[in-house]
PDB file of N, CA and C in Angstrom:
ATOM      1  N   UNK A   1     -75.599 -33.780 -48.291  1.00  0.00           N
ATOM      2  CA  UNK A   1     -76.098 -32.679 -47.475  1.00  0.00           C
ATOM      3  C   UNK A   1     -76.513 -31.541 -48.418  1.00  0.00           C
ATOM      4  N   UNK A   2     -77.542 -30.673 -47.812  1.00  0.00           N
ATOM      5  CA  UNK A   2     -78.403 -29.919 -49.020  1.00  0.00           C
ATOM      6  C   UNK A   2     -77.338 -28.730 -48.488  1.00  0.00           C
ATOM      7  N   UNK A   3     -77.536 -27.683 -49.889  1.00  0.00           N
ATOM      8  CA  UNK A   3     -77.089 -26.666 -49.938  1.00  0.00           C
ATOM      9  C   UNK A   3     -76.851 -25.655 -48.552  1.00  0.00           C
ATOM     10  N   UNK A   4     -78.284 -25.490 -48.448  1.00  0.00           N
ATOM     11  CA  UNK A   4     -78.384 -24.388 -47.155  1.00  0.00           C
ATOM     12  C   UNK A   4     -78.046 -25.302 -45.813  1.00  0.00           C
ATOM     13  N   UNK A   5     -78.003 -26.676 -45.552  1.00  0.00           N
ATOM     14  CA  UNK A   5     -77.350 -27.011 -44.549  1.00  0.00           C
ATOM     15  C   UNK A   5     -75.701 -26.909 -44.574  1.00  0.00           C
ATOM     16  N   UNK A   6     -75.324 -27.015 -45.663  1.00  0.00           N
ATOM     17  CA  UNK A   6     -73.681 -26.636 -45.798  1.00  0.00           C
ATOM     18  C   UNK A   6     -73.119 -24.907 -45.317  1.00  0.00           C
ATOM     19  N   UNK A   7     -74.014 -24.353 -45.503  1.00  0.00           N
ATOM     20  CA  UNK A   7     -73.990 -22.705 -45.744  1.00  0.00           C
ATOM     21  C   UNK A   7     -74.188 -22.578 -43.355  1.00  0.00           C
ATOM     22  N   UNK A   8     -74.757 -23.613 -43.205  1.00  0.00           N
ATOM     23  CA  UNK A   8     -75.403 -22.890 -41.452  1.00  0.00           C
ATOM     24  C   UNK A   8     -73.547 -24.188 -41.212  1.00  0.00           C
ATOM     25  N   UNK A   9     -72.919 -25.036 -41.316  1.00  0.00           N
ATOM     26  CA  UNK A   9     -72.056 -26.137 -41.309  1.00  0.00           C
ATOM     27  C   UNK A   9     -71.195 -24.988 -41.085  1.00  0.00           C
ATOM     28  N   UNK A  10     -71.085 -23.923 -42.101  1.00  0.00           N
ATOM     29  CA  UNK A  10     -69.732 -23.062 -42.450  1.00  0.00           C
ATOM     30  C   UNK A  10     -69.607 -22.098 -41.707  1.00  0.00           C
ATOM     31  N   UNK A  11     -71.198 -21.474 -40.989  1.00  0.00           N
ATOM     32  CA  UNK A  11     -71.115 -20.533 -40.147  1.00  0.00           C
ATOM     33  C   UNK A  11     -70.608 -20.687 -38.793  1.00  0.00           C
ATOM     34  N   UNK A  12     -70.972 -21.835 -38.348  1.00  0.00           N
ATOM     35  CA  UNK A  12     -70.884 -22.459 -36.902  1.00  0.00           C
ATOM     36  C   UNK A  12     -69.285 -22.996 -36.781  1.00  0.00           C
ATOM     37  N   UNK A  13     -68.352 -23.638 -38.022  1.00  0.00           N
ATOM     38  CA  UNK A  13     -67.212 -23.574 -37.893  1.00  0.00           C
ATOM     39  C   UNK A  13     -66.455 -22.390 -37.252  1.00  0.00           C
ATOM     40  N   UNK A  14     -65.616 -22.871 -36.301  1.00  0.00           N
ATOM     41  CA  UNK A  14     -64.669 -21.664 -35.668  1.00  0.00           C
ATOM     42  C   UNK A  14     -64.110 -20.575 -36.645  1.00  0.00           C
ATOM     43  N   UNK A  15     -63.259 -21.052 -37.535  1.00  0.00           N
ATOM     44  CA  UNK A  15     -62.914 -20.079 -38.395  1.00  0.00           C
ATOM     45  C   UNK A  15     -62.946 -19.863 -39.680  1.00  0.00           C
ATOM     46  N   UNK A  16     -64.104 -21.082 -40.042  1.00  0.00           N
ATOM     47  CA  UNK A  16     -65.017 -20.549 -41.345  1.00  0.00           C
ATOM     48  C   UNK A  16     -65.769 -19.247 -41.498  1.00  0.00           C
ATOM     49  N   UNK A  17     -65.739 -18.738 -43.125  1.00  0.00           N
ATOM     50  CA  UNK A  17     -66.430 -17.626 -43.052  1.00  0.00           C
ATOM     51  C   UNK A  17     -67.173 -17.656 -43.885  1.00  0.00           C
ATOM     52  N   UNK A  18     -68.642 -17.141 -43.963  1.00  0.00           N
ATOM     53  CA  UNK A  18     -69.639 -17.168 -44.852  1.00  0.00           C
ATOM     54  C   UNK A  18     -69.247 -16.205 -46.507  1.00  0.00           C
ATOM     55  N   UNK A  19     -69.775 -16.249 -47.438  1.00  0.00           N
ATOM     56  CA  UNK A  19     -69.333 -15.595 -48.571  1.00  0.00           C
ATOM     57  C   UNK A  19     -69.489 -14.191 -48.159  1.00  0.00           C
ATOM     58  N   UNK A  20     -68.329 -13.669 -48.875  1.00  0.00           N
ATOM     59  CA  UNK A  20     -68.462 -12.108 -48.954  1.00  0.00           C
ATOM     60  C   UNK A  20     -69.770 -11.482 -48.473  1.00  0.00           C
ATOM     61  N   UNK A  21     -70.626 -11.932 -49.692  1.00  0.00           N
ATOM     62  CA  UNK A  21     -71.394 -10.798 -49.294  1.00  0.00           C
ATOM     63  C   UNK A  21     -72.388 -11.699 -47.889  1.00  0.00           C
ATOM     64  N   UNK A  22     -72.393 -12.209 -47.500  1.00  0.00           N
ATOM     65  CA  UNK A  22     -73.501 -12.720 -46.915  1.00  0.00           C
ATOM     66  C   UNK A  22     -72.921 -11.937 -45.058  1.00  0.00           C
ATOM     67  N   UNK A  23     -71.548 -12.170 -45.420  1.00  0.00           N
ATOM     68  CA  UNK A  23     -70.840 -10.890 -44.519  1.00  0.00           C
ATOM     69  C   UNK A  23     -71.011  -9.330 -44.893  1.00  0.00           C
ATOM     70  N   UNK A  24     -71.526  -9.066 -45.497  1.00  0.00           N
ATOM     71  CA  UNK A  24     -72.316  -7.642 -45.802  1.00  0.00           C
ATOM     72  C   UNK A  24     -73.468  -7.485 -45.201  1.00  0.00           C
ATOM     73  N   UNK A  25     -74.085  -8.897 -45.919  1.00  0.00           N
ATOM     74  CA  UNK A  25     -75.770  -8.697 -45.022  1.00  0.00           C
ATOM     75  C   UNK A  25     -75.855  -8.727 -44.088  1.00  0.00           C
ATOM     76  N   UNK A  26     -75.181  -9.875 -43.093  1.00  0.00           N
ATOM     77  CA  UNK A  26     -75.005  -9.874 -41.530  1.00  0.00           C
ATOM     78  C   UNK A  26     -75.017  -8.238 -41.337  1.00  0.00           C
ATOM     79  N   UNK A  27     -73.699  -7.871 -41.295  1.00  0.00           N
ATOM     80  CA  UNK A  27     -73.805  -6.389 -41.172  1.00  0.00           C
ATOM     81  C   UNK A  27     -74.537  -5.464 -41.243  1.00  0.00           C
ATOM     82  N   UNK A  28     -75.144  -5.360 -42.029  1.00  0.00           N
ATOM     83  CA  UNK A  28     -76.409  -4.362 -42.706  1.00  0.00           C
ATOM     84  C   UNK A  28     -77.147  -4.530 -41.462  1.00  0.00           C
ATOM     85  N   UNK A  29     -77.905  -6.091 -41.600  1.00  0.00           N
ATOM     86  CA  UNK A  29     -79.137  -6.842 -40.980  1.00  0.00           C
ATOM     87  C   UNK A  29     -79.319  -6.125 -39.460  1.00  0.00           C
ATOM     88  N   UNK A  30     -77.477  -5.751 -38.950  1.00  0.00           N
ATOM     89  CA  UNK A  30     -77.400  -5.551 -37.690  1.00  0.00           C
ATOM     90  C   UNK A  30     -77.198  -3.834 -37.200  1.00  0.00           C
ATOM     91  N   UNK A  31     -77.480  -3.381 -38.775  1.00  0.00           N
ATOM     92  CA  UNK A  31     -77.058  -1.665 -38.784  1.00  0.00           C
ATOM     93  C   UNK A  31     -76.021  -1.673 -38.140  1.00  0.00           C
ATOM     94  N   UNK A  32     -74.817  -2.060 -38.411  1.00  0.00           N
ATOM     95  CA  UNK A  32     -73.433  -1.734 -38.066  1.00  0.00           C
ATOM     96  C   UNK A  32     -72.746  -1.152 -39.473  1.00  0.00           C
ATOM     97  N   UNK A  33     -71.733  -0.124 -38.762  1.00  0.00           N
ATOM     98  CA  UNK A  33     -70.996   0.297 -39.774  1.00  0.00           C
ATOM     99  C   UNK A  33     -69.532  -0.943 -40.577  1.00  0.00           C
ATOM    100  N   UNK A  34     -68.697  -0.242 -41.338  1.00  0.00           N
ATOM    101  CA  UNK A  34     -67.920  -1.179 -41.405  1.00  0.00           C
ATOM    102  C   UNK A  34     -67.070  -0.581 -40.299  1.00  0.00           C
ATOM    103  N   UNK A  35     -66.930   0.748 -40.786  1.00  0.00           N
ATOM    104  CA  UNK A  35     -66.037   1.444 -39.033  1.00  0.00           C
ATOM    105  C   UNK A  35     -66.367   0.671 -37.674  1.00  0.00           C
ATOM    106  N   UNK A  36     -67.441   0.244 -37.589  1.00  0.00           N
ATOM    107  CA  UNK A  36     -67.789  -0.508 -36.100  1.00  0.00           C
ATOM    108  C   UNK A  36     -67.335  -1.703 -35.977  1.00  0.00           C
ATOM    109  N   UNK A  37     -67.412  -2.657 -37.233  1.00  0.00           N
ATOM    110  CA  UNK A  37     -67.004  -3.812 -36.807  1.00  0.00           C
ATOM    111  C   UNK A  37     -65.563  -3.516 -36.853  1.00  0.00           C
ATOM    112  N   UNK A  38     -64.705  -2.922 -37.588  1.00  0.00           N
ATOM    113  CA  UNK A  38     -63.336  -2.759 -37.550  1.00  0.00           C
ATOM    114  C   UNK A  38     -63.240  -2.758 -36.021  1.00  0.00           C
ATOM    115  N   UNK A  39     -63.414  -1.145 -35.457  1.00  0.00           N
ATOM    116  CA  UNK A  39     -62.972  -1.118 -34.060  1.00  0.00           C
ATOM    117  C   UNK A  39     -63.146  -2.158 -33.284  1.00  0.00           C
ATOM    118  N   UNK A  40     -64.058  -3.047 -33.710  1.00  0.00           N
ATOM    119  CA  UNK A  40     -64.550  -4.258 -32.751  1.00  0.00           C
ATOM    120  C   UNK A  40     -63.548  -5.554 -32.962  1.00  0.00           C
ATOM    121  N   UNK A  41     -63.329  -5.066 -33.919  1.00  0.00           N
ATOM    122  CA  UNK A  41     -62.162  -6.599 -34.124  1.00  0.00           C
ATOM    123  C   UNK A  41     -60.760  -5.783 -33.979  1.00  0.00           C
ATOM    124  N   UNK A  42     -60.440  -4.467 -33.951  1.00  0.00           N
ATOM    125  CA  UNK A  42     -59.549  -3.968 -33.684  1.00  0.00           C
ATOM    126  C   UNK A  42     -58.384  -4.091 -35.271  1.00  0.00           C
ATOM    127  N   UNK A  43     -59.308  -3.890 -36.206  1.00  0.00           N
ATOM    128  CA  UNK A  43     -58.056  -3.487 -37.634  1.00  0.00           C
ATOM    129  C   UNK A  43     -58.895  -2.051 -37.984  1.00  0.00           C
ATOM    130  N   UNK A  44     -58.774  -1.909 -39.497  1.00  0.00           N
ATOM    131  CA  UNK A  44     -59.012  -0.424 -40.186  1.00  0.00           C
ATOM    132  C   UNK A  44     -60.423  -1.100 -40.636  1.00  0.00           C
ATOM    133  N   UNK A  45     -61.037   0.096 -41.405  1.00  0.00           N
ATOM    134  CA  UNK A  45     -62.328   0.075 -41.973  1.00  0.00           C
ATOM    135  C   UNK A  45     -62.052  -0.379 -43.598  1.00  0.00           C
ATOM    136  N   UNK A  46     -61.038  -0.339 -43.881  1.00  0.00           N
ATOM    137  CA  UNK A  46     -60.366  -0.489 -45.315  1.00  0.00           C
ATOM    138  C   UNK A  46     -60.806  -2.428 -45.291  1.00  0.00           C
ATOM    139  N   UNK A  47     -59.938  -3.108 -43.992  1.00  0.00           N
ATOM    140  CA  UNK A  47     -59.198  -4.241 -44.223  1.00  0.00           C
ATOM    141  C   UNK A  47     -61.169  -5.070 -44.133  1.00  0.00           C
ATOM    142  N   UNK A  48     -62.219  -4.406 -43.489  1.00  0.00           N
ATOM    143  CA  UNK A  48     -64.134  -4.676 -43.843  1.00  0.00           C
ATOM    144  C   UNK A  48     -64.376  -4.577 -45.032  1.00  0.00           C
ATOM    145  N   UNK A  49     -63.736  -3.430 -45.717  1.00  0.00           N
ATOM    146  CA  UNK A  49     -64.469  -3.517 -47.116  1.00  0.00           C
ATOM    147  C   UNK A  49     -63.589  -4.486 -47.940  1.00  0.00           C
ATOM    148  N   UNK A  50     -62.979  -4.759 -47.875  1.00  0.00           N
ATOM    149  CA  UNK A  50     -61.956  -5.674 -48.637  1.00  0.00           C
ATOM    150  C   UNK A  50     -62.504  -7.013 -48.210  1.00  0.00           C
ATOM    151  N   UNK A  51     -62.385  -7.444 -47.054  1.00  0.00           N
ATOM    152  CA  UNK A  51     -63.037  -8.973 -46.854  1.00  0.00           C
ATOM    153  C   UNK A  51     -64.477  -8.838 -47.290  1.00  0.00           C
ATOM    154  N   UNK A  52     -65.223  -8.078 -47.324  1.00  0.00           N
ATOM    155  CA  UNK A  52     -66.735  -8.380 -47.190  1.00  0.00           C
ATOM    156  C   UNK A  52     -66.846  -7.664 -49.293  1.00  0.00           C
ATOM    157  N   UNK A  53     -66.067  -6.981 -49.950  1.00  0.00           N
ATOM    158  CA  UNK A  53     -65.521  -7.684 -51.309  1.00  0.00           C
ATOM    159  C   UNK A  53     -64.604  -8.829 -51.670  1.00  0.00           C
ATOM    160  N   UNK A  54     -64.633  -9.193 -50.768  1.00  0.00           N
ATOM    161  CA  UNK A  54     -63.770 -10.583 -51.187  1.00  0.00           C
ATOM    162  C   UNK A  54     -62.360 -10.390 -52.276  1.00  0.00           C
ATOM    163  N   UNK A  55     -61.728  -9.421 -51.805  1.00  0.00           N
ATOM    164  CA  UNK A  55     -60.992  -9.125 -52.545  1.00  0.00           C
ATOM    165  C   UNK A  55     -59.518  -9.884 -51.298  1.00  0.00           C
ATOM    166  N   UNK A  56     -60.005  -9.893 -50.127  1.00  0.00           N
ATOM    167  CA  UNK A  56     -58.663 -10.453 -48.939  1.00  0.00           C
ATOM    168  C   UNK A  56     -59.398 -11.299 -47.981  1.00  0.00           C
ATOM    169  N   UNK A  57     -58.858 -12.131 -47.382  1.00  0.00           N
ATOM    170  CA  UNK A  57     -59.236 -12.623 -46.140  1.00  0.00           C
ATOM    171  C   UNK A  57     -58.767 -12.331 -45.085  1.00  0.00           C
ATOM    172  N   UNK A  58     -58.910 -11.977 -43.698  1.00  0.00           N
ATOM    173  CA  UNK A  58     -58.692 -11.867 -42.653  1.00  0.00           C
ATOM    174  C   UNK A  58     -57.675 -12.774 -42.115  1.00  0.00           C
ATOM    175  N   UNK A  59     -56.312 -12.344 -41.371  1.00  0.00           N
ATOM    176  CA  UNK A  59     -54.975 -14.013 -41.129  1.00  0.00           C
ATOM    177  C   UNK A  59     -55.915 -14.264 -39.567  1.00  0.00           C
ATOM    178  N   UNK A  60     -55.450 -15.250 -39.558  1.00  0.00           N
ATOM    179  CA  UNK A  60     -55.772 -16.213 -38.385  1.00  0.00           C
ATOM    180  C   UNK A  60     -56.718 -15.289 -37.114  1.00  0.00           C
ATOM    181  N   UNK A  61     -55.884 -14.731 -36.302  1.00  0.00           N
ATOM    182  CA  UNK A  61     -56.569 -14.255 -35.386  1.00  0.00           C
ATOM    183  C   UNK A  61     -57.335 -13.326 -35.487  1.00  0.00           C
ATOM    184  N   UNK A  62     -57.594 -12.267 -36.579  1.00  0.00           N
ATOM    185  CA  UNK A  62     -58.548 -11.642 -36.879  1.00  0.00           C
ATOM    186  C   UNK A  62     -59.600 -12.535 -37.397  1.00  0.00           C
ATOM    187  N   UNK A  63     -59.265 -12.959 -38.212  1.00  0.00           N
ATOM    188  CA  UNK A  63     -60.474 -14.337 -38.870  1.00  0.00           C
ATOM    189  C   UNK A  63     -61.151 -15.150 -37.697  1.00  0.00           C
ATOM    190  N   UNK A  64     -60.525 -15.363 -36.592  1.00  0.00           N
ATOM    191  CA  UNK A  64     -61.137 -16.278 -35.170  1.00  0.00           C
ATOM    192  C   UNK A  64     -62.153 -15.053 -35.056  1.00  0.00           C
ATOM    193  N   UNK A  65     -61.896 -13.711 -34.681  1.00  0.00           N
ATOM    194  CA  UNK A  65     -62.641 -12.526 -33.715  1.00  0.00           C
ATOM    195  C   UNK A  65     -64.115 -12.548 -35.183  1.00  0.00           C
ATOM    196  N   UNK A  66     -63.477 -12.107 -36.040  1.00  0.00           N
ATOM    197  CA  UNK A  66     -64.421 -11.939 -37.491  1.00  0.00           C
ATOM    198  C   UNK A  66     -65.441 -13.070 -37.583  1.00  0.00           C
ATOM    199  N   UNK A  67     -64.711 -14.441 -37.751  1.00  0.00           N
ATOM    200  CA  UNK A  67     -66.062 -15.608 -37.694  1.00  0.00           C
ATOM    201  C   UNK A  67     -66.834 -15.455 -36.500  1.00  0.00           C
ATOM    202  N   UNK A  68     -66.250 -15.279 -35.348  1.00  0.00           N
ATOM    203  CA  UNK A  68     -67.403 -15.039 -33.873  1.00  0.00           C
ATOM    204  C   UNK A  68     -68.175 -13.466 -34.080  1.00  0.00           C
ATOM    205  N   UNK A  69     -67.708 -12.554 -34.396  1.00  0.00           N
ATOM    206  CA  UNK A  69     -68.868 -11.835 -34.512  1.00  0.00           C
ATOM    207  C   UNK A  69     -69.361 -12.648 -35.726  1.00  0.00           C
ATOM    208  N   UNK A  70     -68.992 -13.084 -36.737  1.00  0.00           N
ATOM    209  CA  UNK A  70     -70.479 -13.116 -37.912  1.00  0.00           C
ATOM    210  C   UNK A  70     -71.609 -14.303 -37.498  1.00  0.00           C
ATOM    211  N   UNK A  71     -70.944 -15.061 -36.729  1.00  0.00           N
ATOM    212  CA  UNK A  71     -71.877 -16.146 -35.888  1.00  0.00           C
ATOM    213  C   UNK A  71     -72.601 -15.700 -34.979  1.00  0.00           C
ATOM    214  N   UNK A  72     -72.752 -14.699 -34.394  1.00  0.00           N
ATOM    215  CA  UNK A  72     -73.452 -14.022 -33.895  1.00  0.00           C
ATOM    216  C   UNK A  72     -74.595 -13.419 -34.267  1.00  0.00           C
ATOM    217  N   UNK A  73     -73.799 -13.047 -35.113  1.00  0.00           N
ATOM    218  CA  UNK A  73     -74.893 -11.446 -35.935  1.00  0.00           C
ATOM    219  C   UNK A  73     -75.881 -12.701 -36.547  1.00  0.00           C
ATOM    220  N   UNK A  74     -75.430 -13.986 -37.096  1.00  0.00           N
ATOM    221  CA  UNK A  74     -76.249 -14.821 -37.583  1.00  0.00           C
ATOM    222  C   UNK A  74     -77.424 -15.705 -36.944  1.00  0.00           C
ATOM    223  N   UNK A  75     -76.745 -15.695 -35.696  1.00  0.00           N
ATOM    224  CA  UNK A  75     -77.708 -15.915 -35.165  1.00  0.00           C
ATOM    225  C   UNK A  75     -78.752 -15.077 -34.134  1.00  0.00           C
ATOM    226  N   UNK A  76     -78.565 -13.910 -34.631  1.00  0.00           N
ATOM    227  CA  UNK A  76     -79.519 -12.833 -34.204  1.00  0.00           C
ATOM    228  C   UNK A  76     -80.237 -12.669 -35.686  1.00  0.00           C
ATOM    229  N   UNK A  77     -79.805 -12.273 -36.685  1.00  0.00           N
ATOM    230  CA  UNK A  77     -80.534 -12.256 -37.959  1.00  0.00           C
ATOM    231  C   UNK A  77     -80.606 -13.084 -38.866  1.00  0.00           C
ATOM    232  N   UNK A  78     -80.813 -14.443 -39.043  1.00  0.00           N
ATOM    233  CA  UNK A  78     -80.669 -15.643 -39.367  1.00  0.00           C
ATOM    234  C   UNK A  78     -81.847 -15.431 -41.026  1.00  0.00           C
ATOM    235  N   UNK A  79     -82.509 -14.779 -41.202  1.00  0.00           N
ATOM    236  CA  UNK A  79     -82.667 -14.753 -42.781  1.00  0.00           C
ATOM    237  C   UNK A  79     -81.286 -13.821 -43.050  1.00  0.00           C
ATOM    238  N   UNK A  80     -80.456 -13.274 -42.969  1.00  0.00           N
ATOM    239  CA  UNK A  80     -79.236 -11.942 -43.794  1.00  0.00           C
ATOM    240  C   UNK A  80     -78.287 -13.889 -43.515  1.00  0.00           C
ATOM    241  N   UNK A  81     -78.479 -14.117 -43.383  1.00  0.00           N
ATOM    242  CA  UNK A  81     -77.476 -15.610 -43.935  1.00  0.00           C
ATOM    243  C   UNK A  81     -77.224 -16.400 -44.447  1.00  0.00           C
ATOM    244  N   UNK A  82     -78.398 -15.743 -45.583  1.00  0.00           N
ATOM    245  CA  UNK A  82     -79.048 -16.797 -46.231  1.00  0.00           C
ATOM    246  C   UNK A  82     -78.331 -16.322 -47.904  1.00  0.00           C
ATOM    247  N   UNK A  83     -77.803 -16.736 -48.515  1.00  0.00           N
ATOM    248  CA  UNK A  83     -76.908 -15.895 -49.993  1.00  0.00           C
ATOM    249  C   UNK A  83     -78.367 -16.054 -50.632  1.00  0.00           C
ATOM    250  N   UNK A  84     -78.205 -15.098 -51.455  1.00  0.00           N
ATOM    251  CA  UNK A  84     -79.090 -14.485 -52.079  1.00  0.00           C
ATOM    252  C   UNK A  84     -78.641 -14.005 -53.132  1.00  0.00           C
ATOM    253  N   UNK A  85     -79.436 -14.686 -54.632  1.00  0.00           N
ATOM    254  CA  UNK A  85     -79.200 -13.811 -56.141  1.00  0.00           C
ATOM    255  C   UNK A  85     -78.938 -12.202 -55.583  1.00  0.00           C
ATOM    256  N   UNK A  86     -78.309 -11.497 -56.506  1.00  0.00           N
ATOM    257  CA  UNK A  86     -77.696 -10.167 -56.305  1.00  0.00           C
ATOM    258  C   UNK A  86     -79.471  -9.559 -56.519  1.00  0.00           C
ATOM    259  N   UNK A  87     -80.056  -9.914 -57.310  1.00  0.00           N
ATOM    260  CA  UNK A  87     -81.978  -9.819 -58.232  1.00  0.00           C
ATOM    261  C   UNK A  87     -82.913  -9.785 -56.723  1.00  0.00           C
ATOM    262  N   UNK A  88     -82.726 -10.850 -55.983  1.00  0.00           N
ATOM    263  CA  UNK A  88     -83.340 -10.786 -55.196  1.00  0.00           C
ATOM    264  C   UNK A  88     -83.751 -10.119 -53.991  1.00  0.00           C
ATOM    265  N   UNK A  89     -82.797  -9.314 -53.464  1.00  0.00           N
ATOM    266  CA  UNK A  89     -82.637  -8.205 -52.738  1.00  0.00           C
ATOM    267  C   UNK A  89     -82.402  -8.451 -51.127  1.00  0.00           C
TER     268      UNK A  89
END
């Protein structure tokens, strides 16, 4: 299976999550803050910038709410899902 079919495989999983940043772009793509998606999944704005640096992952039931919005946002903005060289913009 080719690359970018593995990458749409990971999105559509229940509680798979796309790379860090590609959870940035979603975001961006959708002009949301990180404050917004927090309130929306109901944690802090801290625990967005940390997953979407890949510095933590989200435990279980935040990670369920987190993969359904980013499956969303992906499939409303379906190029921001696409990983992208840092060069490429």
């Amino acid at each position: 299976m080719s690359d970018p079919l593995r990458r749409i495989d990971a999105l559509v999983e229940e509680d798979t999550l796309p790379t860090p940043r590609v959870r940035q772009q979603l975001r961006l793509a959708a002009g949301l803050t990180q404050t917004e998606v927090a309130n929306a999944i109901g944690v802090k704005r801290l625990a967005i910038a940390r997953w979407e640096a890949g510095l933590t992952q989200p435990h279980r039931g935040n990670r369920l709410n987190y993969a359904h919005l980013l499956r969303k946002l992906a499939a409303k903005h379906p190029d921001a899902a696409i990983e992208r060289a840092p060069n490429e913009g």
